[in-house]
Structure formats: C-alpha cells, structure tokens
N, C-alpha and C. Protein backbone atom coordinates (compact mmCIF):
# COMPACT_ATOMS: atom_id res chain seq x y z
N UNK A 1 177.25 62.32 205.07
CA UNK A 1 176.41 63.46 205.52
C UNK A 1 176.95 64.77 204.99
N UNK A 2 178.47 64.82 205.09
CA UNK A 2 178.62 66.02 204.70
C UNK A 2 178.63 66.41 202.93
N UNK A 3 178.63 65.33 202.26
CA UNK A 3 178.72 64.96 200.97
C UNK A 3 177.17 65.77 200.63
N UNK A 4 176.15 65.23 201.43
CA UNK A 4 174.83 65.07 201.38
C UNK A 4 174.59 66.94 201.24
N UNK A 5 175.13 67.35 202.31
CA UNK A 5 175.27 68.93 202.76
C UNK A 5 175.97 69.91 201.87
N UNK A 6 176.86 69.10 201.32
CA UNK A 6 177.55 69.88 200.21
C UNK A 6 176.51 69.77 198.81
N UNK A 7 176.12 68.89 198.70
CA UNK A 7 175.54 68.81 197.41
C UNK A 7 173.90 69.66 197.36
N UNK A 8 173.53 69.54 199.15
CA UNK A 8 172.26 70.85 199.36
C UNK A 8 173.19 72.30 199.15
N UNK A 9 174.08 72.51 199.56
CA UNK A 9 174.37 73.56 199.04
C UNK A 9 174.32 74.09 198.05
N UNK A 10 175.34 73.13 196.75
CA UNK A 10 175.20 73.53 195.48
C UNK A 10 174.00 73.78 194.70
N UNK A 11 172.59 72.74 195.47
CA UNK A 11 171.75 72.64 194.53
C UNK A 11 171.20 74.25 195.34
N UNK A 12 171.14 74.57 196.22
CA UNK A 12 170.69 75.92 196.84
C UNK A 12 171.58 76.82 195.88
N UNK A 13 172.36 76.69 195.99
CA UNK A 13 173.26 78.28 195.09
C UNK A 13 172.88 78.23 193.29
N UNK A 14 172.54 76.81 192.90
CA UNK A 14 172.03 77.19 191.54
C UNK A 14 170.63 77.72 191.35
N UNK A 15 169.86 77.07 192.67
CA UNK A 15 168.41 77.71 192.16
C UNK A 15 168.29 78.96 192.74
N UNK A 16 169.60 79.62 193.04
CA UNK A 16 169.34 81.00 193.71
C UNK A 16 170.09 81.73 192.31
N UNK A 17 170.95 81.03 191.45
CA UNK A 17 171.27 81.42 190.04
C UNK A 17 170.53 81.84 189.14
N UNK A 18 169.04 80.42 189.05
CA UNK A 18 168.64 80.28 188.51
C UNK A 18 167.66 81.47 188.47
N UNK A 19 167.20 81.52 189.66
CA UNK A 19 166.17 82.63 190.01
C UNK A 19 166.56 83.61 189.90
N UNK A 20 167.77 84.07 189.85
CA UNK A 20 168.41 85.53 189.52
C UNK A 20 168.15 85.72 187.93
N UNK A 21 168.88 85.10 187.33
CA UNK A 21 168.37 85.14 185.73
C UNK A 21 167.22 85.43 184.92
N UNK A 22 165.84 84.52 185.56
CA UNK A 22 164.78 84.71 185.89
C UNK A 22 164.16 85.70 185.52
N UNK A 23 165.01 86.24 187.00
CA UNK A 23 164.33 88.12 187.50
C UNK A 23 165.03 88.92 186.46
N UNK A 24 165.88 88.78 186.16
CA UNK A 24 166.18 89.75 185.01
C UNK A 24 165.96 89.25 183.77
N UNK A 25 165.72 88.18 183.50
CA UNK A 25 164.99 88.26 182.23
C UNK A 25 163.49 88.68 182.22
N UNK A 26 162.57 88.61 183.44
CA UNK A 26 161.71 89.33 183.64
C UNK A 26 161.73 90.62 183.51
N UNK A 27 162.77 91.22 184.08
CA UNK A 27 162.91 92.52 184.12
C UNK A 27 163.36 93.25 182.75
N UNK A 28 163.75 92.16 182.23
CA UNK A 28 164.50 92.66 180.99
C UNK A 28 163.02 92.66 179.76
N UNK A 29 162.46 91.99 179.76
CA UNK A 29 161.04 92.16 179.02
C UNK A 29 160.01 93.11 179.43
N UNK A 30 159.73 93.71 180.37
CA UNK A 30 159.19 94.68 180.18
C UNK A 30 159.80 96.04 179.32
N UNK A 31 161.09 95.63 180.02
CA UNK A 31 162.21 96.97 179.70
C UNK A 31 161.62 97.30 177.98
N UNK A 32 162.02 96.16 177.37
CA UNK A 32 161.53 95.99 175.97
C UNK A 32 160.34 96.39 175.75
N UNK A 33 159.02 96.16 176.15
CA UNK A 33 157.77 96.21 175.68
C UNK A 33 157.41 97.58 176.03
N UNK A 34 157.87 98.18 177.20
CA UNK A 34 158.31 99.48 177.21
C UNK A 34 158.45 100.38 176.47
N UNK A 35 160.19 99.99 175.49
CA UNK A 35 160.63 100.51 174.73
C UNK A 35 160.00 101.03 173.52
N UNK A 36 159.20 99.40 172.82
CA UNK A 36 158.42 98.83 171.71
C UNK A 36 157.43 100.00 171.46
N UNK A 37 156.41 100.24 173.13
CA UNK A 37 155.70 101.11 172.90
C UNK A 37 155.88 102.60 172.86
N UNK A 38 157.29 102.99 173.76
CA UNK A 38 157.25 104.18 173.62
C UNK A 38 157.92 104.70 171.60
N UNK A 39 158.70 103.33 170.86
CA UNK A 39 158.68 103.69 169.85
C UNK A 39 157.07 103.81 168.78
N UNK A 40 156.52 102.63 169.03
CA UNK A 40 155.23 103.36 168.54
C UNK A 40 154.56 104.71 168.80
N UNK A 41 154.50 105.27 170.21
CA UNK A 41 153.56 106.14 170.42
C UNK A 41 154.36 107.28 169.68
N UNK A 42 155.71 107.45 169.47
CA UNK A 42 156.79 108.21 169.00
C UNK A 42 156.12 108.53 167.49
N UNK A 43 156.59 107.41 166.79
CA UNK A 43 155.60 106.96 165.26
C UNK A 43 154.70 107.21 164.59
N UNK A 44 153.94 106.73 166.14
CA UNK A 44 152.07 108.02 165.62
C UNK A 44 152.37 109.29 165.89
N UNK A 45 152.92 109.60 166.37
CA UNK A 45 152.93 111.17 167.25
C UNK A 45 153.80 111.95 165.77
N UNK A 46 154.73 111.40 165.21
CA UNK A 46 155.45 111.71 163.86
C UNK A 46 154.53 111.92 162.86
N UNK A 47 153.99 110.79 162.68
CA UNK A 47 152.61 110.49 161.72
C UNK A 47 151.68 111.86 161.49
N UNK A 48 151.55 112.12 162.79
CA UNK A 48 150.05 112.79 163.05
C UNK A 48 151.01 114.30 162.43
N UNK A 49 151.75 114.92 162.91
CA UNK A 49 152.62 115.90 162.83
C UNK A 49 152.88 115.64 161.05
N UNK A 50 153.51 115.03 160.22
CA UNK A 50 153.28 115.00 158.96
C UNK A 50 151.86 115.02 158.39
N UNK A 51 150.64 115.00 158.94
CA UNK A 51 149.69 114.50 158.58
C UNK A 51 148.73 116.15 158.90
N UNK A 52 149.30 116.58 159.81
CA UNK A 52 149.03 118.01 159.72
C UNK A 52 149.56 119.07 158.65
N UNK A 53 150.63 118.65 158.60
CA UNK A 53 151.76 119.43 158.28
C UNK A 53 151.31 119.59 156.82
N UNK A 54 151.16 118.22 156.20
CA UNK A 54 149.78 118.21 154.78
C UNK A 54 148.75 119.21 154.92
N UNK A 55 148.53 118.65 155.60
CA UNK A 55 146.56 119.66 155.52
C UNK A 55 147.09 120.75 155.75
N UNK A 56 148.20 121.58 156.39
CA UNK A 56 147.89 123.01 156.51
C UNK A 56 148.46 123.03 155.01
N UNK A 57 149.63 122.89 154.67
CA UNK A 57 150.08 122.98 153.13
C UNK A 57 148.54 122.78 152.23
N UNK A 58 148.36 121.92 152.02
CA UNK A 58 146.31 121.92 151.37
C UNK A 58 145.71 122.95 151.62
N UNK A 59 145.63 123.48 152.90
CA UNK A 59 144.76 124.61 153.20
C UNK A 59 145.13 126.14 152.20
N UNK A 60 146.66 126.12 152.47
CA UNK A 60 147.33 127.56 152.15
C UNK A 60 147.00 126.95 150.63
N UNK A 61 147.41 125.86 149.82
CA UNK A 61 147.69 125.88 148.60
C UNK A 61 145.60 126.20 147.98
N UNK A 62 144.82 125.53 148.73
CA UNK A 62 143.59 126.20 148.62
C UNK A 62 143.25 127.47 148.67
N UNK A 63 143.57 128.16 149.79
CA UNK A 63 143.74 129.30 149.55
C UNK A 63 143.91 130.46 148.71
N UNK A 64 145.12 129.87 148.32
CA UNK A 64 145.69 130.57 146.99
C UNK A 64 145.18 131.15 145.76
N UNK A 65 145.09 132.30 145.42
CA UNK A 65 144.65 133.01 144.32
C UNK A 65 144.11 134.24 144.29
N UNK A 66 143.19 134.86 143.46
CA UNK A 66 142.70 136.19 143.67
C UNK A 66 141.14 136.18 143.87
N UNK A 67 140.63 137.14 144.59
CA UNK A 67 139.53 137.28 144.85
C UNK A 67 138.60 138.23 143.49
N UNK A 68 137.57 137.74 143.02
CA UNK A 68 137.11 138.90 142.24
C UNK A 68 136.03 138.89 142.90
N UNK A 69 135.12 140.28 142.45
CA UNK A 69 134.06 140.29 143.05
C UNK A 69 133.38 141.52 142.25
N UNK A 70 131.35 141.35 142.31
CA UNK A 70 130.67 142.13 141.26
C UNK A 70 130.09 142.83 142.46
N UNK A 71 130.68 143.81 142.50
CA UNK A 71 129.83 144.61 143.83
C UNK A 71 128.04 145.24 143.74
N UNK A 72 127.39 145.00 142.34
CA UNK A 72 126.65 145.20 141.80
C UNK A 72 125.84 144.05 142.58
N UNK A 73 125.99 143.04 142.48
CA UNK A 73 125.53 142.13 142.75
C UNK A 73 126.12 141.39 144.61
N UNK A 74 126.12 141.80 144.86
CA UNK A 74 127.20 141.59 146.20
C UNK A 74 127.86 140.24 146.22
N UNK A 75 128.50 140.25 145.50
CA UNK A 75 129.21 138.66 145.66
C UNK A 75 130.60 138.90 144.77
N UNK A 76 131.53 137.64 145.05
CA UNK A 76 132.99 137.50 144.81
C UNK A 76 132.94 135.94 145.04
N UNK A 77 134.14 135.84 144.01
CA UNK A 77 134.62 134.46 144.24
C UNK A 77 136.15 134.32 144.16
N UNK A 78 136.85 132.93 144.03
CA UNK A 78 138.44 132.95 143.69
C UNK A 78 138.65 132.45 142.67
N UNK A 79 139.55 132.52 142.18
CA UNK A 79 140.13 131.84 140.47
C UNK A 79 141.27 131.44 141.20
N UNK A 80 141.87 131.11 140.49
CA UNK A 80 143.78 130.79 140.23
C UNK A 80 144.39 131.97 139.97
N UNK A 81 145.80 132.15 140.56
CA UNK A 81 146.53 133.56 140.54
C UNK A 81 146.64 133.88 139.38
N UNK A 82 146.90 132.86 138.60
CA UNK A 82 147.24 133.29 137.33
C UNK A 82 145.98 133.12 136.11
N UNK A 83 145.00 133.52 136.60
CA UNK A 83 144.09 133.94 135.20
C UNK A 83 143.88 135.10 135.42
N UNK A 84 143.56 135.13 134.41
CA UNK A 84 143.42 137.06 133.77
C UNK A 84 141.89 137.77 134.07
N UNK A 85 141.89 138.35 134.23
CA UNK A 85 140.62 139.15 135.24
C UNK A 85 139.83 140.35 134.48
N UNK A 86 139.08 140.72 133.73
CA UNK A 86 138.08 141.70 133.15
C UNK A 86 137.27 141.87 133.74
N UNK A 87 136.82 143.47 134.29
CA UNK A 87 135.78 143.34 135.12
C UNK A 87 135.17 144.85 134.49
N UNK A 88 134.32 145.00 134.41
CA UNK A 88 132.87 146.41 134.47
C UNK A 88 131.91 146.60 135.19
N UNK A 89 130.91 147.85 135.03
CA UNK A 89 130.15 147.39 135.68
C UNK A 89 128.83 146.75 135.79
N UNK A 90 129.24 145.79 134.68
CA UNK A 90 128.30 144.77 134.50
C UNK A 90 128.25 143.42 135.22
N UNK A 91 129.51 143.13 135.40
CA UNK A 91 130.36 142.20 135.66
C UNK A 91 131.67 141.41 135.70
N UNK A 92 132.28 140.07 135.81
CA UNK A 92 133.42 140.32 135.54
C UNK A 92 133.74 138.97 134.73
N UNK A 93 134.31 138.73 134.26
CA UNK A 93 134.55 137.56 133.39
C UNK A 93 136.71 137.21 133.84
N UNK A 94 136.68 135.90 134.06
CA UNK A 94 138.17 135.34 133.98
C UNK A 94 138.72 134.27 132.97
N UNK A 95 139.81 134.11 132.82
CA UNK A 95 139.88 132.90 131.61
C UNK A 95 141.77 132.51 132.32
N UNK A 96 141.52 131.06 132.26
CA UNK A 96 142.97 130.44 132.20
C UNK A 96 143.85 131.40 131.68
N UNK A 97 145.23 130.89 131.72
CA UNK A 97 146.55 131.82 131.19
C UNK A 97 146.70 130.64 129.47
N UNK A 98 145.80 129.67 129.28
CA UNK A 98 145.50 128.85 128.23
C UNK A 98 144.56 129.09 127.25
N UNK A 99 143.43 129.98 127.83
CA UNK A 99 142.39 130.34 127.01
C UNK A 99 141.45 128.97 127.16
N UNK A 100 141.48 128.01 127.80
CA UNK A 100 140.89 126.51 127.01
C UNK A 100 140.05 126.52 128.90
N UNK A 101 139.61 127.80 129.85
CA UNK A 101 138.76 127.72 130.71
C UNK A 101 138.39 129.09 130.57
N UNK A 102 137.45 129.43 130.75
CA UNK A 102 136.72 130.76 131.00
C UNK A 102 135.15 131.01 132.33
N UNK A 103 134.99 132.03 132.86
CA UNK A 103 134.16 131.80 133.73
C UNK A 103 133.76 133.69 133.62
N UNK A 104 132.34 133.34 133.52
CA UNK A 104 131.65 134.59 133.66
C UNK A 104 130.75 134.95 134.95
N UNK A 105 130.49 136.13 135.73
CA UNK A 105 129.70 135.96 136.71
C UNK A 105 129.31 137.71 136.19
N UNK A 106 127.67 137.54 135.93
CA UNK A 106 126.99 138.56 135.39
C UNK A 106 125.76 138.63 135.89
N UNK A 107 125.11 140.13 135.40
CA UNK A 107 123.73 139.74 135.70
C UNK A 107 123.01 139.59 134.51
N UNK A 108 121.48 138.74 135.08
CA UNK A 108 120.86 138.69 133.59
C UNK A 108 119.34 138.96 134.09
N UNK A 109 118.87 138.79 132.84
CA UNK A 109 117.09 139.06 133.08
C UNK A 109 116.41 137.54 133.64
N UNK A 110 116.96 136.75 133.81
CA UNK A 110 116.27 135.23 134.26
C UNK A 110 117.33 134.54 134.79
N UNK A 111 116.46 133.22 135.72
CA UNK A 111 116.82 132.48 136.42
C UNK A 111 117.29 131.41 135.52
N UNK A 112 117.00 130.81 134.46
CA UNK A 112 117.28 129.92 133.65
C UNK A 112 118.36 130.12 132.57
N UNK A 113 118.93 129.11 132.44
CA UNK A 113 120.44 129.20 131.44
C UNK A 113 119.51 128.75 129.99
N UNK A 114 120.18 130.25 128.98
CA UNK A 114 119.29 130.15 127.92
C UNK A 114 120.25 130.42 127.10
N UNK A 115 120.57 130.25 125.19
CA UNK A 115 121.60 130.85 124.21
C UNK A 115 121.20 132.28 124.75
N UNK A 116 119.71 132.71 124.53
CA UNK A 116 119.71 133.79 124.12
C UNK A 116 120.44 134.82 125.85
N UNK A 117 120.33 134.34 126.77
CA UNK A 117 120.38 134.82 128.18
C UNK A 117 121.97 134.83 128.08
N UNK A 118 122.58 133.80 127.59
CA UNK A 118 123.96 133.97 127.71
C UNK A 118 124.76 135.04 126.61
N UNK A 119 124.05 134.59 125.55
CA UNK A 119 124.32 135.80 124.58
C UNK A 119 124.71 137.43 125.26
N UNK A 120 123.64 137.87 125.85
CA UNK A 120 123.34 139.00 126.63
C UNK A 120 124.81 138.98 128.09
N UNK A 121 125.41 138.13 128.33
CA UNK A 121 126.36 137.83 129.27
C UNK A 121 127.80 139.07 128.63
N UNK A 122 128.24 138.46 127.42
CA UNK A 122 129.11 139.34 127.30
C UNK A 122 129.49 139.87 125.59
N UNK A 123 129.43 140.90 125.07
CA UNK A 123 128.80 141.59 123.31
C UNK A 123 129.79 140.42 122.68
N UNK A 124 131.16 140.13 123.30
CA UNK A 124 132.45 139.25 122.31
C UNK A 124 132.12 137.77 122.39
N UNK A 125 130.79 137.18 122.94
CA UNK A 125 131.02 135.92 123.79
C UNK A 125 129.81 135.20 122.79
N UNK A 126 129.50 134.77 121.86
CA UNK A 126 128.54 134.24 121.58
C UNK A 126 128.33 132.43 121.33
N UNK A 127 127.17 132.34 121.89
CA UNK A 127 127.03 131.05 121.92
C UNK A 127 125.77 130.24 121.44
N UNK A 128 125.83 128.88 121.02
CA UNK A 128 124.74 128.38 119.97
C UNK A 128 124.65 127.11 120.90
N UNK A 129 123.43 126.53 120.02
CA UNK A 129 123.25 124.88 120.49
C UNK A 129 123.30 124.10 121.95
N UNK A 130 122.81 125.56 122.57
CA UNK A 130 122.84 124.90 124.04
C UNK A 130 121.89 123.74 124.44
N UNK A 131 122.86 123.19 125.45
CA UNK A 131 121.69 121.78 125.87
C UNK A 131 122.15 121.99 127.85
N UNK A 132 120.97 122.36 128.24
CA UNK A 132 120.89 122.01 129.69
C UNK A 132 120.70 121.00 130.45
N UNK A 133 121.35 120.08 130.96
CA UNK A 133 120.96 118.70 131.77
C UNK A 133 120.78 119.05 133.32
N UNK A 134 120.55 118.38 133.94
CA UNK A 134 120.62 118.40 135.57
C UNK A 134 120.48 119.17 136.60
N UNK A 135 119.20 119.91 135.76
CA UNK A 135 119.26 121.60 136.73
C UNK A 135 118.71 121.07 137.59
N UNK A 136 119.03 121.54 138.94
CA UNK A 136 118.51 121.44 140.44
C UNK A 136 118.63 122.78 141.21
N UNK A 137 117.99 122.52 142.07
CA UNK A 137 118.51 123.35 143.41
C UNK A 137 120.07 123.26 144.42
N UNK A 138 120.72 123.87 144.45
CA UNK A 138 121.86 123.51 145.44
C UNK A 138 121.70 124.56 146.16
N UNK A 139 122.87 124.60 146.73
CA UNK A 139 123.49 125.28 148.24
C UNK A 139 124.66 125.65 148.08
N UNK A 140 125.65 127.18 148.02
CA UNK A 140 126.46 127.07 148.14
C UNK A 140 127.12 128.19 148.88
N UNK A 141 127.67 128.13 150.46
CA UNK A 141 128.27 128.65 151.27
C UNK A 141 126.75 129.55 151.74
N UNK A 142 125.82 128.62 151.48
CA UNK A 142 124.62 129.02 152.25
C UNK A 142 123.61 130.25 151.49
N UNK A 143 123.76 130.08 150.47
CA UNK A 143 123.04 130.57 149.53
C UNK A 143 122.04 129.91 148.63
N UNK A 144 121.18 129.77 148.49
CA UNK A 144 120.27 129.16 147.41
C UNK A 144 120.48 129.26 146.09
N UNK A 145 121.04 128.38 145.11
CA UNK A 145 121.18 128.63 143.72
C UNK A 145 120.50 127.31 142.85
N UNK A 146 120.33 127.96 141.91
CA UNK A 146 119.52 127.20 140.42
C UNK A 146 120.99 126.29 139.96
N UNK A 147 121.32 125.07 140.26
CA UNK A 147 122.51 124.91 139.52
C UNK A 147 122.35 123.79 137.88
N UNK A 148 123.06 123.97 137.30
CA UNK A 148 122.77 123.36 135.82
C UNK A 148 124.14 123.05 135.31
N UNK A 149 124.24 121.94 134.28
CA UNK A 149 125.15 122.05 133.55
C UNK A 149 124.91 120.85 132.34
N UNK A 150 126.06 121.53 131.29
CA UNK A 150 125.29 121.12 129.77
C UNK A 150 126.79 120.93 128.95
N UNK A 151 126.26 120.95 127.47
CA UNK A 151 127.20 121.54 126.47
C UNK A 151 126.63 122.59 125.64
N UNK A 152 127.48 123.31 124.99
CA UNK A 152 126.84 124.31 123.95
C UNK A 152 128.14 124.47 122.96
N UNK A 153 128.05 125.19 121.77
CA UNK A 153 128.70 125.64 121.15
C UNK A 153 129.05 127.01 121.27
N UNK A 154 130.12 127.67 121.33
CA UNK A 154 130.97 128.85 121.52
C UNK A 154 131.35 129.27 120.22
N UNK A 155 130.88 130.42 119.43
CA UNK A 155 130.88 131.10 118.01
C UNK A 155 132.32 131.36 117.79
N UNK A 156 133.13 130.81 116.96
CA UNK A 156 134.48 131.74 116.70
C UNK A 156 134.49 132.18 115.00
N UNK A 157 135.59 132.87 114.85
CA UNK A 157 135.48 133.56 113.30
C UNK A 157 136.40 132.34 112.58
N UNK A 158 137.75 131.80 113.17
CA UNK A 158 138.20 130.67 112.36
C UNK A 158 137.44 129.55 112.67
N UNK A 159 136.92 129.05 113.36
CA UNK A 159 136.39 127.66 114.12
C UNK A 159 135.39 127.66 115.08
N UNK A 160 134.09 126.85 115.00
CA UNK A 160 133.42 126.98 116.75
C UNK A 160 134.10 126.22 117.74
N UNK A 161 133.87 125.91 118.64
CA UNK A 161 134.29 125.38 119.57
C UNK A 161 133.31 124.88 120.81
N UNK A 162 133.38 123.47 120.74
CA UNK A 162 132.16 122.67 121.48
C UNK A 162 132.61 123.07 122.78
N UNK A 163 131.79 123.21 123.94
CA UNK A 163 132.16 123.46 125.41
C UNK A 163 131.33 122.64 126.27
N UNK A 164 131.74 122.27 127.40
CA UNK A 164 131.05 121.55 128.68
C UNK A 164 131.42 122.88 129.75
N UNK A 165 129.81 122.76 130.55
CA UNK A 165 129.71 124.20 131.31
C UNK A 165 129.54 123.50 132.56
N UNK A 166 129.34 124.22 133.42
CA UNK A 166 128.67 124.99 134.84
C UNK A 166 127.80 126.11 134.82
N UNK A 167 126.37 126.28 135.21
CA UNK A 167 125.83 127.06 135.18
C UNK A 167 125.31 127.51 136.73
N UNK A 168 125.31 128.96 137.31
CA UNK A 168 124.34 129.07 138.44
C UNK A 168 123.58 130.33 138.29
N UNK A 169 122.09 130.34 138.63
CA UNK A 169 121.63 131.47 138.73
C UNK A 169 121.41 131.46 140.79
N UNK A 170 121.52 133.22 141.01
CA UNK A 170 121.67 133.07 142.38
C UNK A 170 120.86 134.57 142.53
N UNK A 171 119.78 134.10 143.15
CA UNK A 171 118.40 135.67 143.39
C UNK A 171 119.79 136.76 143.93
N UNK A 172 119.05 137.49 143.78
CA UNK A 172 119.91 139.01 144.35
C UNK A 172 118.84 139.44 144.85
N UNK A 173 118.99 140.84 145.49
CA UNK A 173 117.86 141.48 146.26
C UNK A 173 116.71 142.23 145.24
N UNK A 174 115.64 141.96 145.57
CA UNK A 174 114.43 142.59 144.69
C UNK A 174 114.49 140.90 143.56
N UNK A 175 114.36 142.15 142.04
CA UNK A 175 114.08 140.92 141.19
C UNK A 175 115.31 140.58 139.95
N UNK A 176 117.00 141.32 140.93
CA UNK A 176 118.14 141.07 140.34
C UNK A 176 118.42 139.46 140.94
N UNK A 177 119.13 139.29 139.14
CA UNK A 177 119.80 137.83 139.36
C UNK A 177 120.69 137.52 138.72
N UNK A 178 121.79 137.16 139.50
CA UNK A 178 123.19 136.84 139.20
C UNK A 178 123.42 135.51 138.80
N UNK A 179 124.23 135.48 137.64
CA UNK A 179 124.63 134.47 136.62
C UNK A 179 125.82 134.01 136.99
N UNK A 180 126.61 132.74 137.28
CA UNK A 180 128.06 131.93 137.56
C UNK A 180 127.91 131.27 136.16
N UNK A 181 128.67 131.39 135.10
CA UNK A 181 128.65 130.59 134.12
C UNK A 181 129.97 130.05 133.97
N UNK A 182 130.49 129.04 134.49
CA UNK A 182 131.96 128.20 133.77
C UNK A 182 132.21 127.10 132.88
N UNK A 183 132.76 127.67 132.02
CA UNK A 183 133.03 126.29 131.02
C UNK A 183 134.37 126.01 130.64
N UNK A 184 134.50 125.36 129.66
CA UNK A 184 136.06 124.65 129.08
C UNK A 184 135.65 123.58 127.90
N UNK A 185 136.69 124.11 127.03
CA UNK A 185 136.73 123.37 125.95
C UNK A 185 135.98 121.71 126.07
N UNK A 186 135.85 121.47 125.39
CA UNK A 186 134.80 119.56 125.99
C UNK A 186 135.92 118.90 125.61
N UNK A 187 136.85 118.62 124.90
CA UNK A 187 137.76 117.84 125.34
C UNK A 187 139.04 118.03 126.55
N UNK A 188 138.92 119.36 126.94
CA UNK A 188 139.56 119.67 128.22
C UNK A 188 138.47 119.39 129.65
N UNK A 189 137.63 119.05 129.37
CA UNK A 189 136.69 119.32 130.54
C UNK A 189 137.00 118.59 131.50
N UNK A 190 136.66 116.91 131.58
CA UNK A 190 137.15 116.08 132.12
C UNK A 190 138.43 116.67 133.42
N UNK A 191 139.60 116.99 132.43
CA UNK A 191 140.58 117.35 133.12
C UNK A 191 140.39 118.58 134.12
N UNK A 192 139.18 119.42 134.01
CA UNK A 192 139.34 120.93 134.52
C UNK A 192 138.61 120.51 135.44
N UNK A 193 137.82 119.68 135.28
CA UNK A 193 136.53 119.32 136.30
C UNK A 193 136.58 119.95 137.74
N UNK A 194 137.50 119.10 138.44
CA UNK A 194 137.95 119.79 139.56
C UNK A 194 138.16 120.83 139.88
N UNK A 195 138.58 121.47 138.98
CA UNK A 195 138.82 122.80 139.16
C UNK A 195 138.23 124.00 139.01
N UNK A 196 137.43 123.77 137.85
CA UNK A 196 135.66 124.38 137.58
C UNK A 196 135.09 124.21 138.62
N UNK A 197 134.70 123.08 139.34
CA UNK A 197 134.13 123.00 140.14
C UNK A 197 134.39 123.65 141.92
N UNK A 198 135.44 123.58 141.76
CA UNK A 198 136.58 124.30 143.12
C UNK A 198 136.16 125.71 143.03
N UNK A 199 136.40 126.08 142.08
CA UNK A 199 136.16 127.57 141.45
C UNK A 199 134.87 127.98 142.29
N UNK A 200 133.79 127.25 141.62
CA UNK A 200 132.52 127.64 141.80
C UNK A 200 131.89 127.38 143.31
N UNK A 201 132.84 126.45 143.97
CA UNK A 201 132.54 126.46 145.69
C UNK A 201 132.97 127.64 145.88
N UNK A 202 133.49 128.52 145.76
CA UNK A 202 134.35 129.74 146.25
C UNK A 202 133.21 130.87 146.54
N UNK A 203 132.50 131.03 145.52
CA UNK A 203 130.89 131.94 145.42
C UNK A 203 130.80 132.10 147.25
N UNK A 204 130.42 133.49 147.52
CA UNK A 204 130.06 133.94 148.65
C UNK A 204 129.81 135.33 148.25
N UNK A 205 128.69 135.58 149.08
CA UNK A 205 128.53 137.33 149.64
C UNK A 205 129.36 137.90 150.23
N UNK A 206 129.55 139.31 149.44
CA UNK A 206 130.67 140.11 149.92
C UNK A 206 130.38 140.57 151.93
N UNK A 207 129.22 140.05 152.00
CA UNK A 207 128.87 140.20 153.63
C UNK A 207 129.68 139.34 154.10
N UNK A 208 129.93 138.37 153.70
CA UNK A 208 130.74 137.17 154.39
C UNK A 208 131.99 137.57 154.29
C-alpha cells in the first residue's frame, strides 16, 4: 500500500512537472509571436519612413530649377537650373548647357504648327521640312492646348540638323496665341523624352 502511495505520489509530482513546462512553453510562444510581430510592424513602419523619405527627395529634386515666364502672354514654365535663358519682349527661348535641347515659348499669328509660323518664332532659328503627327487637344495644369508633335529640319550654315519636337498652341486672351515649341536633336530625342516632356507639364498661368 505504501509502495502503491509512493508511486501516486511520484506520478502526481511529474504531471505537476509536466504541466509546468507546458505552461511555459505556452507562455513562451506567444512571448515569440509577440516579438515576431512587433518586429514586423517595426519593418513596415521603417519601410514606410524610407519610402517617404524618397518621395520628398523626388519632390524637391522635381522641383528644382528656374522659372521663366512671358508676361506678354501670362504664362511661365521650369527648365533645368542649368540651361541658359534668352528672353524679350517677344518671348523667351532656353537651350541645354549641350546645345542638343532647345525650347521656345512665343507668340504667333496661329493655332497650328507651321515652317512658315515657326520661322516667325525666332530671326536666328530657321526651320524646313516640317511634318506634324498627332495633333490633339490636351490639358495642361487646366488649360486647353492644341498639342502636336513631329520632325523637321533645323537650318545651320555648316550642317542641317534633323529634330524631333513638341509642339503647343495655348489661346491667350482676345485673339493672342501662345506657342510651347520643344525639340532635340532626333538622335538625342529618345533620351530627352522625359524630360521634354517634364518640361512642358510645368506650363501654367502666371495667375497660378
């Protein structure tokens, strides 16, 4: 009997072992899954903070550059800091620190991109063999514009020089109308694309 009593004992003190272990290995797995998650939420929370930290850097590096603007026409746009800036009061014309982008914003007698209309853009600037593709209507920063774009030839005294453009005509008040013309060499184009095009989102009224 007492053999019997001793051996209820032991088996009582192991499953009170057993059950201790148990509980802390229970206890010990949450502890973990716990942990697990507070390192994830940590992770994203890092994530998101680099992920801002981008976009404001994007924003400022967007930002970046000079404002021109044809007060004639009430409007301005941005270039890159470093192109070179001519302005009258006709208009103003910019060009890369390469020469191999240029962008005119003038006024002209018509809505349509023509040799002879661009001719009239600037006395040093002459241009041949234009071809217009894809003129539409757009929108830009809430303005209504004629937008177009082509190739043409650009007149030089040693060499011509083939170009791929951007064209916009944009009404002005009464029966003035303002000209966005950007181009770049046609084997640079490709590469400028983006950036011609960046350019020309920039267009706003000096009201804005």
């Amino acid at each position: 009997m007492k053999k019997i009593f001793s051996n209820l004992i032991a088996l009582s003190c192991a499953l009170v072992l057993i059950s201790g272990c148990d509980s802390k290995k229970e206890t010990a797995e949450p502890a973990t899954e716990a942990a697990a998650e507070k390192g994830a939420v940590e992770a994203t929370d890092d994530s998101k903070a680099e992920e801002k930290a981008e976009g404001e850097g994007e924003a400022e590096e967007a930002e970046a550059g000079q404002w021109i603007e044809v007060p004639t026409y009430e409007l301005k746009l941005r270039v890159p800091e470093d192109w070179v800036v001519k302005q009258d009061d006709q208009g103003v014309s910019a060009s890369s620190p390469d020469d191999t982008t240029m962008l005119l914003l003038v006024g002209s007698k018509s809505e349509g991109l023509t040799s002879t209309m661009l001719n009239e853009l600037r006395p040093d600037l002459k241009f041949k063999e234009l071809e217009v593709e894809k003129v539409a209507p757009a929108i830009i920063n809430g303005m209504a514009v004629s937008h177009g774009q082509g190739t043409a030839v650009l007149v030089k005294s040693d060499m011509d020089q083939e170009i791929q453009f951007l064209g916009y005509s944009i009404k002005r008040t009464g029966d003035q109308v303002a000209t966005l013309f950007i181009f770049s060499q046609a084997e640079m184009y490709e590469a400028k694309k983006d950036e011609i095009q960046g350019i020309a989102q920039t267009l706003i009224e000096t009201a804005n």
